[in-house]
Each structure stands twice: as C-alpha cells, then as structure tokens.
Protein backbone atom coordinates (compact mmCIF):
# COMPACT_ATOMS: atom_id res chain seq x y z
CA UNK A 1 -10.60 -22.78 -36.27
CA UNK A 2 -12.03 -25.09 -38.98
CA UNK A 3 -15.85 -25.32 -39.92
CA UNK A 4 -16.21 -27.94 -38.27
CA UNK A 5 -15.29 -26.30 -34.63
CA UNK A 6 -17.56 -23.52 -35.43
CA UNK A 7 -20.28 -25.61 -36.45
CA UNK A 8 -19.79 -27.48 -32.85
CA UNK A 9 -19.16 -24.33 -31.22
CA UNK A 10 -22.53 -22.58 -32.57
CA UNK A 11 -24.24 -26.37 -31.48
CA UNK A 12 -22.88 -25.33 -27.96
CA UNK A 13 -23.84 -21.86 -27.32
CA UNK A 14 -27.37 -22.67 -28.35
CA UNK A 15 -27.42 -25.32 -26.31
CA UNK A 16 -25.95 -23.42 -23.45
CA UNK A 17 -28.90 -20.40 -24.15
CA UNK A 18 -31.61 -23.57 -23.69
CA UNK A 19 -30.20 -24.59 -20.67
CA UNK A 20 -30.49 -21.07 -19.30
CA UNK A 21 -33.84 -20.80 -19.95
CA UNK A 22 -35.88 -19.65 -16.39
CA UNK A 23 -39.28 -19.71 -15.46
CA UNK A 24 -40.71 -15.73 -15.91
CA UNK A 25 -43.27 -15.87 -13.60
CA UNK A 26 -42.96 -13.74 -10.89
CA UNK A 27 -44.94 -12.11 -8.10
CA UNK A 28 -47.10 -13.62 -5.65
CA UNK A 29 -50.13 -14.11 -8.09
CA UNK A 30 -47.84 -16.23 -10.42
CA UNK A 31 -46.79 -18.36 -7.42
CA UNK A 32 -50.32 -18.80 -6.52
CA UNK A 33 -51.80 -19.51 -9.85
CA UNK A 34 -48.62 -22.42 -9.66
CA UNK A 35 -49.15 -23.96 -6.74
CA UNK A 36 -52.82 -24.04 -7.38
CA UNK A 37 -52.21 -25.63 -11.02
CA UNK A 38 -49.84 -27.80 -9.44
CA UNK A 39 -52.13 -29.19 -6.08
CA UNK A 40 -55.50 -28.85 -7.64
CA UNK A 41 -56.98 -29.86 -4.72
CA UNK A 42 -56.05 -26.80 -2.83
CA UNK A 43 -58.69 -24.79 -4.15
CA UNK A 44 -61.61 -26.74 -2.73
CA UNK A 45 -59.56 -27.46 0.30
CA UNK A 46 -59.60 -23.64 1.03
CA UNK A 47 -62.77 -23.29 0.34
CA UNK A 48 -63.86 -26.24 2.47
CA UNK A 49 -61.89 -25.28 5.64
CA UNK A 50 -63.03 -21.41 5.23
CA UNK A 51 -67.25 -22.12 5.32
CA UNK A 52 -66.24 -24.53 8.31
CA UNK A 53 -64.64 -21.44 10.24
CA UNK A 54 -67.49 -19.01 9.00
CA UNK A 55 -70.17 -21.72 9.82
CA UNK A 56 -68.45 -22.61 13.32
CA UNK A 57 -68.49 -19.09 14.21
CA UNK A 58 -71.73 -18.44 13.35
CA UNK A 59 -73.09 -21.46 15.20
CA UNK A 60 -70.58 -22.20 17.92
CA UNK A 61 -70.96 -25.03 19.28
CA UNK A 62 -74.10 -26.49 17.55
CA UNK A 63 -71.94 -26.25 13.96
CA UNK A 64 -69.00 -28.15 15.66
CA UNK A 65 -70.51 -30.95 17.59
CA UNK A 66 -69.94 -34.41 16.91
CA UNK A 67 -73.47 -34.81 15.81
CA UNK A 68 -72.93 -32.44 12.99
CA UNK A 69 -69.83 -33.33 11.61
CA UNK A 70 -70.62 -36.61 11.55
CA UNK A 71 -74.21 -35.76 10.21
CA UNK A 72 -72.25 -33.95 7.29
CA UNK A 73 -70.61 -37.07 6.57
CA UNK A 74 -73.76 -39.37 6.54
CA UNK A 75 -75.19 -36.66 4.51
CA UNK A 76 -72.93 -36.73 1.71
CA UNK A 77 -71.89 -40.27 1.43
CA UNK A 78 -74.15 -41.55 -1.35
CA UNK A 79 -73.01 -38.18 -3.70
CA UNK A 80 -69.29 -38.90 -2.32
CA UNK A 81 -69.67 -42.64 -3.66
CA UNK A 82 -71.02 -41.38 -7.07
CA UNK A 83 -68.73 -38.49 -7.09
CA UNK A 84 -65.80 -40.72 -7.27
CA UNK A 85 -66.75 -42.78 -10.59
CA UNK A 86 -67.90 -39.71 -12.30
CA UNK A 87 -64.47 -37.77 -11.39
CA UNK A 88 -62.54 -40.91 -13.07
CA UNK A 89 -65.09 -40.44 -16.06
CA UNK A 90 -64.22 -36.77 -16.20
CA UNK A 91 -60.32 -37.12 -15.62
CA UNK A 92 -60.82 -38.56 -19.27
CA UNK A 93 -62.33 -35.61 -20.85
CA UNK A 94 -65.86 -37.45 -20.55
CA UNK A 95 -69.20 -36.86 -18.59
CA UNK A 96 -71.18 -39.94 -17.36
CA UNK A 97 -75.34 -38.34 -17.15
CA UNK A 98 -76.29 -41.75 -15.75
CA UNK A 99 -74.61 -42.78 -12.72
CA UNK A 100 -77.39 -41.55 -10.73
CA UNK A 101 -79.75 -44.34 -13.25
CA UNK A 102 -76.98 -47.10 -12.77
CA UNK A 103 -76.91 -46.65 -9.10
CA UNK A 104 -80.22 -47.25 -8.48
CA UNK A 105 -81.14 -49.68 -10.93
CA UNK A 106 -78.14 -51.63 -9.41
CA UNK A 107 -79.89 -50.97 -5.89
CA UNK A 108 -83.32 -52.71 -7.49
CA UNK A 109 -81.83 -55.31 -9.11
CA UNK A 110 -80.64 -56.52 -5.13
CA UNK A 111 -83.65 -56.52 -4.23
CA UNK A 112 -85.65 -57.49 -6.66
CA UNK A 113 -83.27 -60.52 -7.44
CA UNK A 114 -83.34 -61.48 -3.55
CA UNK A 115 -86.99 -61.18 -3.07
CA UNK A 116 -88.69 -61.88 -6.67
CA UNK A 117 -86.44 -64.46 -7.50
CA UNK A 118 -85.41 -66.09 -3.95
CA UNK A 119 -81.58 -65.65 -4.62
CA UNK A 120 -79.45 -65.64 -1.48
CA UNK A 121 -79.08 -62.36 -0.22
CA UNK A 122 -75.57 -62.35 -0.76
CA UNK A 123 -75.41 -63.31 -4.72
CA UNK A 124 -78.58 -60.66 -5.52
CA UNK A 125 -75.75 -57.90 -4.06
CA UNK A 126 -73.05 -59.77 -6.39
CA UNK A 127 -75.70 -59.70 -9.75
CA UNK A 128 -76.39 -55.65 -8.52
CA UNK A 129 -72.98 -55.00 -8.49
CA UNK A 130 -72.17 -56.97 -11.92
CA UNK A 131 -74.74 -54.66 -13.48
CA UNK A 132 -73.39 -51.52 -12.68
CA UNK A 133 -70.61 -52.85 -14.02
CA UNK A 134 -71.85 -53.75 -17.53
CA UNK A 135 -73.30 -51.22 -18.30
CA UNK A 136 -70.36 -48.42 -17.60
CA UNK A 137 -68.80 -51.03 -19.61
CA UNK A 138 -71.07 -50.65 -22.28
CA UNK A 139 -70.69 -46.91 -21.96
CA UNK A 140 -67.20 -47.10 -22.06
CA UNK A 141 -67.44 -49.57 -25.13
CA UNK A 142 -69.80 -47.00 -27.03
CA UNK A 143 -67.58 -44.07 -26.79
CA UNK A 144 -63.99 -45.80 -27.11
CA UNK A 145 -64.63 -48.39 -29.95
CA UNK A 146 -68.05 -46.66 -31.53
CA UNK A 147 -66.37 -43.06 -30.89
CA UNK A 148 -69.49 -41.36 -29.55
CA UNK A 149 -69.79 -38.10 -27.59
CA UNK A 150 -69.45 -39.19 -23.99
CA UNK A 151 -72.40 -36.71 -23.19
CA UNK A 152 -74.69 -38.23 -25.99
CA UNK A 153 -73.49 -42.19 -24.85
CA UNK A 154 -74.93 -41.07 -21.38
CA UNK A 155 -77.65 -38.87 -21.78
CA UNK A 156 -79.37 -42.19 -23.90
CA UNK A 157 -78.43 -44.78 -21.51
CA UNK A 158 -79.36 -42.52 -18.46
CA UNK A 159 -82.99 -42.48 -20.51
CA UNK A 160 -82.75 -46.23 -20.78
CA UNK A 161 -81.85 -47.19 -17.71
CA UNK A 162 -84.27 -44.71 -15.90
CA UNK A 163 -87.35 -46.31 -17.94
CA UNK A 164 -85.93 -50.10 -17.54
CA UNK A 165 -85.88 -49.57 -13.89
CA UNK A 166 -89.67 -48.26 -13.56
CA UNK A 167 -90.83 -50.99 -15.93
CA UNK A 168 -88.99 -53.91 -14.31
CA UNK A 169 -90.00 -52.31 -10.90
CA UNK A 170 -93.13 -51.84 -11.46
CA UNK A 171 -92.49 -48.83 -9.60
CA UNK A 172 -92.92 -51.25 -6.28
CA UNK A 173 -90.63 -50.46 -3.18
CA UNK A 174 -89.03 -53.33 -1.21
CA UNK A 175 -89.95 -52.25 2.99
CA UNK A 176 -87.24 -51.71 5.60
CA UNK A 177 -89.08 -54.07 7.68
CA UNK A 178 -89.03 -56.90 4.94
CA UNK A 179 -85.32 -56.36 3.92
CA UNK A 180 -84.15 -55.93 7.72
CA UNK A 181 -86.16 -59.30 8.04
CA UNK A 182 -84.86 -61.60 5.34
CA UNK A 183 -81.96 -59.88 3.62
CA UNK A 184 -80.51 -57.73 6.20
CA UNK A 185 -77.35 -57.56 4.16
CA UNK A 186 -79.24 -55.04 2.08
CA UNK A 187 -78.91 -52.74 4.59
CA UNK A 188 -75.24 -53.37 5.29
CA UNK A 189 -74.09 -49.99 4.72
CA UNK A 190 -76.13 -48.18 7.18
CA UNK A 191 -74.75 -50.16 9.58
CA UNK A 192 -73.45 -48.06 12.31
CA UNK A 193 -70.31 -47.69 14.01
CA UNK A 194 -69.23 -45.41 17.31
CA UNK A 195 -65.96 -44.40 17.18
CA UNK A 196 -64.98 -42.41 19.65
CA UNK A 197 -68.16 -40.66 20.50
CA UNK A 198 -69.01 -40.26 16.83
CA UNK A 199 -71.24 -42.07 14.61
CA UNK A 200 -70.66 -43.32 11.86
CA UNK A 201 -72.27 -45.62 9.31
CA UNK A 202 -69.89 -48.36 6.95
CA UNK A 203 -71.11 -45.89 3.83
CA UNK A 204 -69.09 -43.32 5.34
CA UNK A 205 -66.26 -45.26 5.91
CA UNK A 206 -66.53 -47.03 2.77
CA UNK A 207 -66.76 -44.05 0.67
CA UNK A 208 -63.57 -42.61 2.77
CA UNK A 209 -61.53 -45.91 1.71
CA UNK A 210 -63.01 -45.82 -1.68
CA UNK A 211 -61.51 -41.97 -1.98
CA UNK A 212 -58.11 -43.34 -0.58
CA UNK A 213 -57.93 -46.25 -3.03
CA UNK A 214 -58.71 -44.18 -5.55
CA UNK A 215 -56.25 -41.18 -5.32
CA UNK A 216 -52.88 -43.98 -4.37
CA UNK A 217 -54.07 -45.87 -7.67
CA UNK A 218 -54.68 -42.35 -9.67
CA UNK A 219 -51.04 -41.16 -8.61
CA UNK A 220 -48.93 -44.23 -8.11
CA UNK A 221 -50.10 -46.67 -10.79
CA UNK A 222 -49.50 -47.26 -14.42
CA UNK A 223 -53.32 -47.67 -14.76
CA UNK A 224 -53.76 -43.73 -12.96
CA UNK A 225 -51.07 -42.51 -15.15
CA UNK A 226 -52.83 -43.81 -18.19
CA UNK A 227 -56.30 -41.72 -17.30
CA UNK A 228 -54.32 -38.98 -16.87
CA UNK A 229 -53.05 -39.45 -19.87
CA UNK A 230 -55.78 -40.05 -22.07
CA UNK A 231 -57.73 -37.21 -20.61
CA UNK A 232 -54.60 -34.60 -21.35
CA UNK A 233 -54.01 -35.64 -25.07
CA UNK A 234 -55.49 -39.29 -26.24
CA UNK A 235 -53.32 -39.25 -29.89
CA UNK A 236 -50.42 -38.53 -28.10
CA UNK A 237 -51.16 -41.06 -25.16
CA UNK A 238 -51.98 -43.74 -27.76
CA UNK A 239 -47.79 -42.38 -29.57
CA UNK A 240 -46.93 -43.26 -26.11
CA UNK A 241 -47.94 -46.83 -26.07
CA UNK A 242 -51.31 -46.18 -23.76
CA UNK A 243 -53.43 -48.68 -25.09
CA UNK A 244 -56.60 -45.37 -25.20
CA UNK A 245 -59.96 -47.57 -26.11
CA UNK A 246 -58.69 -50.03 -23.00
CA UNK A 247 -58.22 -47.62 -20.86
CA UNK A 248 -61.63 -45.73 -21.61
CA UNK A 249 -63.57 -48.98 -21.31
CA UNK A 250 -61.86 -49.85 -18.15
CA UNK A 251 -62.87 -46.49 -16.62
CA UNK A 252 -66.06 -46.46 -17.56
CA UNK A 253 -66.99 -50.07 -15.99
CA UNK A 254 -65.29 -49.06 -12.87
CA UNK A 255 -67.30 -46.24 -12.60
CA UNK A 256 -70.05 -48.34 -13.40
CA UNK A 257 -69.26 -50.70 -10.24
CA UNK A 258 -68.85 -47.85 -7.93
CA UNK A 259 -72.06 -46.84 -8.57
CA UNK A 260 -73.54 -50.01 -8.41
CA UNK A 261 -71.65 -49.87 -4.73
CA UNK A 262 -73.40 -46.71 -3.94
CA UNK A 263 -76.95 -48.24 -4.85
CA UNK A 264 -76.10 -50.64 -2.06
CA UNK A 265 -75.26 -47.44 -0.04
CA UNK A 266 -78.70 -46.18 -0.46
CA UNK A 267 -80.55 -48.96 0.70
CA UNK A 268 -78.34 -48.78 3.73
CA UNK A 269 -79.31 -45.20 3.96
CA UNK A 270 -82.77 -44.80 3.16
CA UNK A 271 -83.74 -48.66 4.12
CA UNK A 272 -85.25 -49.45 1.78
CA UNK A 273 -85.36 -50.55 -2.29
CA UNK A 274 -87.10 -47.64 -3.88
CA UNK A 275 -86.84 -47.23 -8.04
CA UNK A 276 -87.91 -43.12 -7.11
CA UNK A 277 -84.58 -42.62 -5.04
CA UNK A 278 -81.24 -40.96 -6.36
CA UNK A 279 -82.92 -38.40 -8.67
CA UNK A 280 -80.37 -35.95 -8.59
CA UNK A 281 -77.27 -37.69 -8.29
CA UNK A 282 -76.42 -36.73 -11.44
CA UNK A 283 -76.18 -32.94 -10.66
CA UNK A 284 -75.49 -33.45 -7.36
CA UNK A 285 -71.78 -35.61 -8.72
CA UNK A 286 -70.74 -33.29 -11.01
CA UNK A 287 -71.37 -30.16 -8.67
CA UNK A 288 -68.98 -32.03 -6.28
CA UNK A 289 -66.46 -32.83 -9.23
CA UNK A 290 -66.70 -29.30 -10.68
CA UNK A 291 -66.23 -27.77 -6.96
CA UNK A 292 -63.49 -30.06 -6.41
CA UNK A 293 -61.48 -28.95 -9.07
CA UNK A 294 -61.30 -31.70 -11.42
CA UNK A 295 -61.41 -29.73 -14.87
CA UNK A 296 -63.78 -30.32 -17.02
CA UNK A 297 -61.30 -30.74 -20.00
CA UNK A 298 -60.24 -33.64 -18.67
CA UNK A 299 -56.30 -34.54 -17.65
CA UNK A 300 -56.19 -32.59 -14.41
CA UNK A 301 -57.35 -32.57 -10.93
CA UNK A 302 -57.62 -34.90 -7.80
CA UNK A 303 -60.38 -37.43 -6.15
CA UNK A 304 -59.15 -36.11 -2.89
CA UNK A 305 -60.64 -32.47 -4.55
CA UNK A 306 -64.12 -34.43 -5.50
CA UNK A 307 -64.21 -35.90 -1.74
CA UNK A 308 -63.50 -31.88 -0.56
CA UNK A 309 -65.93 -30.47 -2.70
CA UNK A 310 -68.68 -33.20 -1.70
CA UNK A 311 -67.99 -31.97 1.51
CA UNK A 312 -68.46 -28.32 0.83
CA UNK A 313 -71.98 -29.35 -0.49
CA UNK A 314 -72.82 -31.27 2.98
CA UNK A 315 -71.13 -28.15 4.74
CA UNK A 316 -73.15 -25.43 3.05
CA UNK A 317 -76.31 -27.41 3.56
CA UNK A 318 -76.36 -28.10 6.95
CA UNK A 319 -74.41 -24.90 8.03
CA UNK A 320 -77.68 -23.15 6.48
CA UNK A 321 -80.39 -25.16 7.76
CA UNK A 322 -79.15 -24.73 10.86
CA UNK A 323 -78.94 -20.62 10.84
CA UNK A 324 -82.82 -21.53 9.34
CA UNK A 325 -82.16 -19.97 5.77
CA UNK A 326 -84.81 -21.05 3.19
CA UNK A 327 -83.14 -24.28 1.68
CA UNK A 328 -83.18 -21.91 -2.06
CA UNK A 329 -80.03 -20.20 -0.40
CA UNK A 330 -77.92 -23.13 -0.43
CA UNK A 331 -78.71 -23.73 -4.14
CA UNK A 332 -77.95 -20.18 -4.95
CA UNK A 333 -74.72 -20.76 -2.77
CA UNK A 334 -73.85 -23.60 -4.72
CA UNK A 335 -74.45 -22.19 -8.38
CA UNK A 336 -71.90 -19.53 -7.15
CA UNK A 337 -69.45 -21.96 -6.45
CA UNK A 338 -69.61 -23.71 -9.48
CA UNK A 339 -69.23 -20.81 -11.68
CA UNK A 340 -66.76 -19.51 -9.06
CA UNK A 341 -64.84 -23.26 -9.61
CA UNK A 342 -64.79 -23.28 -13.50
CA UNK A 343 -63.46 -19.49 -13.84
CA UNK A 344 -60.34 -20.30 -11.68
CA UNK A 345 -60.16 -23.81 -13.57
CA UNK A 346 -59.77 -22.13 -16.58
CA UNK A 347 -57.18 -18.95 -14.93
CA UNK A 348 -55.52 -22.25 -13.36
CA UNK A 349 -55.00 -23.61 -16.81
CA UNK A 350 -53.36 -20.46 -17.75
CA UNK A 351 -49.88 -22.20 -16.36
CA UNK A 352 -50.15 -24.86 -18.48
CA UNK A 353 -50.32 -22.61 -22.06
C-alpha cells in the first residue's frame, strides 16, 4: 500500500470515528432538560395547566366558570399585547423599559389628536399607532447604528416619553362618556363579543391573533429566523448574510406598533384616555416574558411561552383573590416564579454548552 492509500485510509477512519459520534446524555433528567431546551414553551405550559388544576380544585366551580376564565383573559390582555413586542425585543438579546411609556403616550396621542385637534376619529388612531412606531424605531436606530446598551436606549426614552406625555397632557383625561359620544372607535377594543356563552372583548381576541401571527412569522419566516439569529450570535449572523442593524431596527419599531396597538387596547378597557394608566407594564411584560421562558440572553424561547406565562400572571391573581388572600401573596407568588423561571433557563441552557 502506497502513501497515498494510507493517507486516504487514515482520512477514512477518522471520518468514520465522526460519524459515530452519539449523543451521551442519558437518563430521564437528560431527556427532560432536552425536550425542555428544545420546546421552551413547555415549561410555562406546565406550570400554567398545574395552578389551573390546584386553583380549580380549590375553588370548584367558581375557579372554572365561564365568567372566570374569560375574566382571566380580559384581565391580562393589555400585559399580553405588550408582552408580545417586548418578547421580540428580548429574542434579540435586548430589553425595551418603555413599552409601558409608548403604549400610553400612543393611547393620548388618539385622543388628544381626535378631540384637541378635530381629526377624524379614525386618522387620530392611525397618527397613535405611527407613533408607537417611531419611536421603537428610534430605539431600534439608537442601539443598532449608535451601538448603545439596549437597557440604557430604554431606560432614557422610557424617562422621555413618560414626561412628554404629562406635559402634552396636561395630565387631563379624555371621559368615557365623551369618547363613547364622538369617537366611539376609541373604545373599539372593549367591544364585546359572546361566543358561546363566554365573553369576550376584540382585545382578547386581538391579542390571541397577534400571539398567532407572531409565533408562524417567528418560526416559518426568513424575517423570524433572522431574530433568532441575531439574538444567538449577531457577528456570526451578520458572516451569515443577516443584514443585523436591519433587523434590530425592524424589531424594535414593530414592537413599537404593538404597543401603540395596546394603548388602543386600554382605552377599550379602561374607557377612557388617561396619561396615569399603564404604570407597570413594564414589569408586568417582562414578568410574563421571563415566566414564559424566553431567555434573557436572547436567541431562545417562544411567544406562545410569553402568551402562557401572561396567563399564569392572570391565573395566580384571580385564583387568589378569589380564596381572599391579601393581594401581597400573589406578588410573592410571582417573584418565586421568576427566580424559579431564570434558574431552569439557565440549567435549560446547559444542553446547548
């Protein structure tokens, strides 16, 4: 045999030894800790359909009503809606502090545009939406072309915003009566629908299509692929040919619009324009994301986890209030949860190193 054929043959058996390579976890934890890493929307899911069992049988019947579960839903809608954009913000590797400040300075700007300024009721929801938009936009501009820390970016616009909404406000609320009057459009999302015995309002259901939209364009477009991507590894997404500072930008504005969406949702729910409402959106979105199991090191996790864990808030919460715990219970509750949700995030991410 020449050189040659053992140089080939060497090529071959090392080749062979790579091919033979097998995964070496084994045992029933290891399984686990895969098929969580793998469906990271198991976790909450789990979680979720374990304090409806405990609640149910707690309760009985009151817990399971229509009333309730639908109540749940209502509850939860506006914190779904923001939960979304800040999930796509986090998917990234970034944080967005001021979703809660661009949904409801999108929320006064429709009324304040349709009542100051005599617009049609239908444009004044347009110009609310637009500014959502712009300013995630601007976010997203700050941090992908200016390359600013995502959490300093938002923790200064979430400032800004909060102040330009007070002084452009004046602080003055638009009345139910007056918007249900002359711009009932306003109130569009509170609108409510029976469907088969339950009630629910269009939030709800547009918060529901808004999760659905989101998770088939997350998985099954190049655009979904791309956040993924950029959240994982952004040097070697941009090797790829992901186009990184686009695809930040384009993130941030939609976030942006979705929460200008959910400002419409809380005049729908509350009735009325107020510049004092949504003051803990903030929290309130990334407890959802966190408890969702979106990790907060970007590149992994689901919206359909963000829309479980918004509904383990709503769960908790009204699970509690009816057994008549003090309300601090379900905040201690919660604080467990999130700590509970970040130490298997980071056991989860054990697979992947």
């Amino acid at each position: 045999m020449s050189q040659q054929d053992n140089y080939e043959a060497a090529l071959s058996g090392a080749a062979t030894e790579v091919a033979e390579f097998t995964d070496e976890r084994k045992g029933i934890i290891g399984k686990i800790q895969h098929a969580l890493h793998t469906t990271p929307a198991l976790v909450p899911l789990i979680v979720l359909v374990a304090s409806i069992i405990i609640f149910g049988m707690l309760l009985g019947q009151r817990f399971f009503s229509p009333f309730a579960l639908t109540l749940i839903l209502q509850q939860v809608q506006i914190v779904g809606i923001v939960a979304a954009a800040q999930s796509l913000v986090i998917l990234t590797a970034g944080i967005d502090l001021s979703v809660g400040a661009i949904a409801v300075i999108s929320s006064v700007i429709m009324g304040q545009f349709a009542f100051r300024y005599g617009l049609p009721p239908e444009l004044a929801v347009l110009c609310g939406l637009a500014f959502g938009t712009a300013i995630g936009a601007l976010n997203g501009w700050l941090v992908a072309v200016m390359k600013l820390p995502p959490f300093i970016v938002t923790l200064g616009m979430w400032q800004i915003v909060l102040a330009a909404n007070f002084l452009y406000s004046a602080n003055e609320t638009i009345r139910s009566q007056d918007i249900a009057a002359e711009a009932p459009i306003l109130q569009l999302l509170g609108t409510s629908v029976n469907i088969g015995g339950a009630i629910f309002t269009l939030g709800v259901i547009f918060m529901i299509l808004l999760v659905a939209v989101l998770a088939y364009v997350l998985r099954h477009t190049a655009w979904g692929r791309h956040v993924y991507a950029v959240g994982d590894d952004p040097e070697a997404a941009e090797l790829s040919g992901v186009n990184v500072k686009k695809t930040l930008i384009s993130v941030y504005a939609v976030a942006g619009l979705i929460c200008a969406f959910a400002g419409w949702a809380i005049i729908g729910r509350i009735g009325s324009v107020s510049p004092t409402s949504g003051q803990l959106l903030n929290i309130e979105s990334i407890t959802a994301v966190v408890i969702g199991g979106i990790s907060l090191f970007g590149g992994r996790g689901s919206i359909l986890g963000t829309f479980f864990g918004a509904l383990i808030v709503g769960v908790f919460t009204l699970g509690l209030r009816l057994l008549g715990a003090d309300a601090q219970w379900t905040f201690l509750l919660i604080g467990v949860l999130i700590i509970a949700a970040v130490a298997v995030d980071q056991w989860i991410r054990k697979v992947a190193s």
